[in-house]
C-alpha atoms as a PDB file:
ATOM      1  CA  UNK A   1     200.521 342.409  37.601  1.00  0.00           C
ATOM      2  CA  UNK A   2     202.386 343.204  34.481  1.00  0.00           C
ATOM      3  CA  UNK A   3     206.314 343.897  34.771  1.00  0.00           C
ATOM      4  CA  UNK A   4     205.373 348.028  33.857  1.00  0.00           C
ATOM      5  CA  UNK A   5     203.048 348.176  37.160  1.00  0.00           C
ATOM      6  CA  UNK A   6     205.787 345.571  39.203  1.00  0.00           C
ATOM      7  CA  UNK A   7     208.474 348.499  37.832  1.00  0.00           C
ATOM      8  CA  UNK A   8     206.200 351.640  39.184  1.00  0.00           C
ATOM      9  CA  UNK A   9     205.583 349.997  42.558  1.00  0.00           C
ATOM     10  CA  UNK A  10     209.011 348.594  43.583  1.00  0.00           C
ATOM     11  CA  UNK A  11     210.192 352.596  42.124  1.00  0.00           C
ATOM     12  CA  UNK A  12     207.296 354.093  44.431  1.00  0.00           C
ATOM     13  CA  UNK A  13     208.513 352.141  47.618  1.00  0.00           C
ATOM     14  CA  UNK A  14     212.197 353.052  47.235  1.00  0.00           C
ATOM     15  CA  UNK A  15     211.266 356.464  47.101  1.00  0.00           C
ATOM     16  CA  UNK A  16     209.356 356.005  50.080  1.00  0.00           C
ATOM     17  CA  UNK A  17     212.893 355.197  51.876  1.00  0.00           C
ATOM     18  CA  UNK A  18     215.788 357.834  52.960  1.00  0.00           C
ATOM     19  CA  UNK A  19     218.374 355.576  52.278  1.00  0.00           C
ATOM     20  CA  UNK A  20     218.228 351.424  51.611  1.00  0.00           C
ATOM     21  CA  UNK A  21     216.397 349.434  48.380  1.00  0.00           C
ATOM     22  CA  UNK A  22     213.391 347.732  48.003  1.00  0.00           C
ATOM     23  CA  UNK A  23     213.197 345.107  45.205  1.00  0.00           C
ATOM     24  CA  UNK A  24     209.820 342.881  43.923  1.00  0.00           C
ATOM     25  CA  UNK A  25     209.342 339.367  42.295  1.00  0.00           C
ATOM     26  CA  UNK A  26     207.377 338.238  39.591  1.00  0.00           C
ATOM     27  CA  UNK A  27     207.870 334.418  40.102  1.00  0.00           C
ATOM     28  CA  UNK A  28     205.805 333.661  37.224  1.00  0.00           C
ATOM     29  CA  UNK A  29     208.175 334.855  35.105  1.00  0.00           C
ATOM     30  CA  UNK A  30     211.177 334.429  37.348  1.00  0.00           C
ATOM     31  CA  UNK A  31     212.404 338.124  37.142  1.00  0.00           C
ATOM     32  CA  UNK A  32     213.328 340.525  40.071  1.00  0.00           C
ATOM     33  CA  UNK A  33     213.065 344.086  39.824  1.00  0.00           C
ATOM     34  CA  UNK A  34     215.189 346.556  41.948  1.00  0.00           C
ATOM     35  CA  UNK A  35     216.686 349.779  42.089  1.00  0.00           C
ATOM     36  CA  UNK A  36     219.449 350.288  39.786  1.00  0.00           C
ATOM     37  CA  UNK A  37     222.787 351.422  41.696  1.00  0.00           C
ATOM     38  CA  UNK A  38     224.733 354.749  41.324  1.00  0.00           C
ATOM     39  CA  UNK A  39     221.894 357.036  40.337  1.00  0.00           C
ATOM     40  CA  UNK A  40     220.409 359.562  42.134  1.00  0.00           C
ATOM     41  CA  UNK A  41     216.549 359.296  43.597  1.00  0.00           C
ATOM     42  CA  UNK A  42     215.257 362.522  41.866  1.00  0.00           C
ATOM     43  CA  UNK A  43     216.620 361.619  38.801  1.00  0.00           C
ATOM     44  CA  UNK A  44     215.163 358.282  39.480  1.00  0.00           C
ATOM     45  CA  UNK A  45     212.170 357.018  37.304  1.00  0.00           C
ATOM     46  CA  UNK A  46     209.694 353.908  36.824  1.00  0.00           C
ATOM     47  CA  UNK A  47     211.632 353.036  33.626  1.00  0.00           C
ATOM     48  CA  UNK A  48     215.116 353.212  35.444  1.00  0.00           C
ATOM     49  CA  UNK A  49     214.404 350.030  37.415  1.00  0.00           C
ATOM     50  CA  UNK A  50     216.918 347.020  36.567  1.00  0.00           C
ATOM     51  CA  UNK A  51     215.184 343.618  36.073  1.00  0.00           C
ATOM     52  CA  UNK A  52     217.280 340.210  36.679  1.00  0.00           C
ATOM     53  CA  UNK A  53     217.026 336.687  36.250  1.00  0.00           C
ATOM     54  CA  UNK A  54     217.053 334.721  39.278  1.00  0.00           C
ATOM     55  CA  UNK A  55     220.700 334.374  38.652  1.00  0.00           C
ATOM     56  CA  UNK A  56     221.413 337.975  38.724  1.00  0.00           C
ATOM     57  CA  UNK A  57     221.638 338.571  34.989  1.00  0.00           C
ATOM     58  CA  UNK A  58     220.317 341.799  33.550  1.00  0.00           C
ATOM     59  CA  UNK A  59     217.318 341.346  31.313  1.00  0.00           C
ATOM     60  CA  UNK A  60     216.203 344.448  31.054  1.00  0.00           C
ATOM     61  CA  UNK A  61     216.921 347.970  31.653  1.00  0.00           C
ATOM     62  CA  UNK A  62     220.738 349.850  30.657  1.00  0.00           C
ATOM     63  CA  UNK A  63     221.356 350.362  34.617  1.00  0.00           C
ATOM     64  CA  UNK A  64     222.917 347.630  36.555  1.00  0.00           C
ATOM     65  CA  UNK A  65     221.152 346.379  39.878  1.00  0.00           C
ATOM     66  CA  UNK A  66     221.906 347.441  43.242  1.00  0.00           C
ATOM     67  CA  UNK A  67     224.523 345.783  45.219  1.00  0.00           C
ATOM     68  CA  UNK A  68     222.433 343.965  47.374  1.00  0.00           C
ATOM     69  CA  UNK A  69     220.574 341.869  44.684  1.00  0.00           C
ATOM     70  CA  UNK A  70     222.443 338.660  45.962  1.00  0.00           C
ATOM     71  CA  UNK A  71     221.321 339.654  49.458  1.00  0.00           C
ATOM     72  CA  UNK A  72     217.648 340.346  47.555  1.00  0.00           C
ATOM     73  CA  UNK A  73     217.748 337.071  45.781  1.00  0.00           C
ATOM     74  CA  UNK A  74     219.031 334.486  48.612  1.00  0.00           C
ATOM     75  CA  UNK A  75     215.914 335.854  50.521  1.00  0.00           C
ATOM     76  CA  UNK A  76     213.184 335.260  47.573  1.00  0.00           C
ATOM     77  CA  UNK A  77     214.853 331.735  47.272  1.00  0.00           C
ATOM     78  CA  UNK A  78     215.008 330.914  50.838  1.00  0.00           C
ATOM     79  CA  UNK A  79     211.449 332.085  51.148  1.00  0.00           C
ATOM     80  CA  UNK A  80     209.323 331.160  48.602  1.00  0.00           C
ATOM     81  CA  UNK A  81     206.412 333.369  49.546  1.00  0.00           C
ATOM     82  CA  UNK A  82     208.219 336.663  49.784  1.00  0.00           C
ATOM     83  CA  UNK A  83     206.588 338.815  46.619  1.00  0.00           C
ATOM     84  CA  UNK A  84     208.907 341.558  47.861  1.00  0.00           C
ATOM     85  CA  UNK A  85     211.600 342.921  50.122  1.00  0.00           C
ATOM     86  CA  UNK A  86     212.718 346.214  51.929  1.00  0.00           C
ATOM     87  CA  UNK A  87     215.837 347.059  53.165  1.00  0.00           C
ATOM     88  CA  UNK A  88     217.070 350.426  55.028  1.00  0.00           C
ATOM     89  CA  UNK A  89     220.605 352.375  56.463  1.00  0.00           C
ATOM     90  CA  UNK A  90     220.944 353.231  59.347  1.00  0.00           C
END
């Protein structure tokens, strides 16, 4: 899967939830997609999705990741078969 279609699906499945984040891996490449923080979900789009480094750092997109990327990215390095993770609030 190319990062475009790993962008569209982790933005699909976050609109699937009222309220929490879901985030993807591409381990290939070593880059995390998630939902950027402080923007609303309609105004949300495929494009809008931040994409990090293992390390957290920003590699693509002008929004910065959610707040739980380090919560996102201790679980993809503590289980190195997770391709993705979902999160809700209560």
């Amino acid at each position: 899967m190319n990062l475009a279609e790993l962008k569209k699906q982790v933005y699909d499945c976050n609109l699937e939830l009222a309220c929490g984040n879901v985030s993807a891996i591409d381990r290939g490449n070593g880059l995390v997609v998630i939902k950027p923080k402080g923007i609303e979900y309609n105004l949300l789009t495929a494009d809008d999705m931040a994409v990090t480094d293992l390390d957290g750092n920003l590699v693509e997109g002008s929004l910065l990741p959610s707040v739980d990327l380090d919560i996102h990215l201790e679980l993809y390095k503590k289980f190195p078969n997770a391709g993705g993770i979902a999160h809700t609030h209560s």
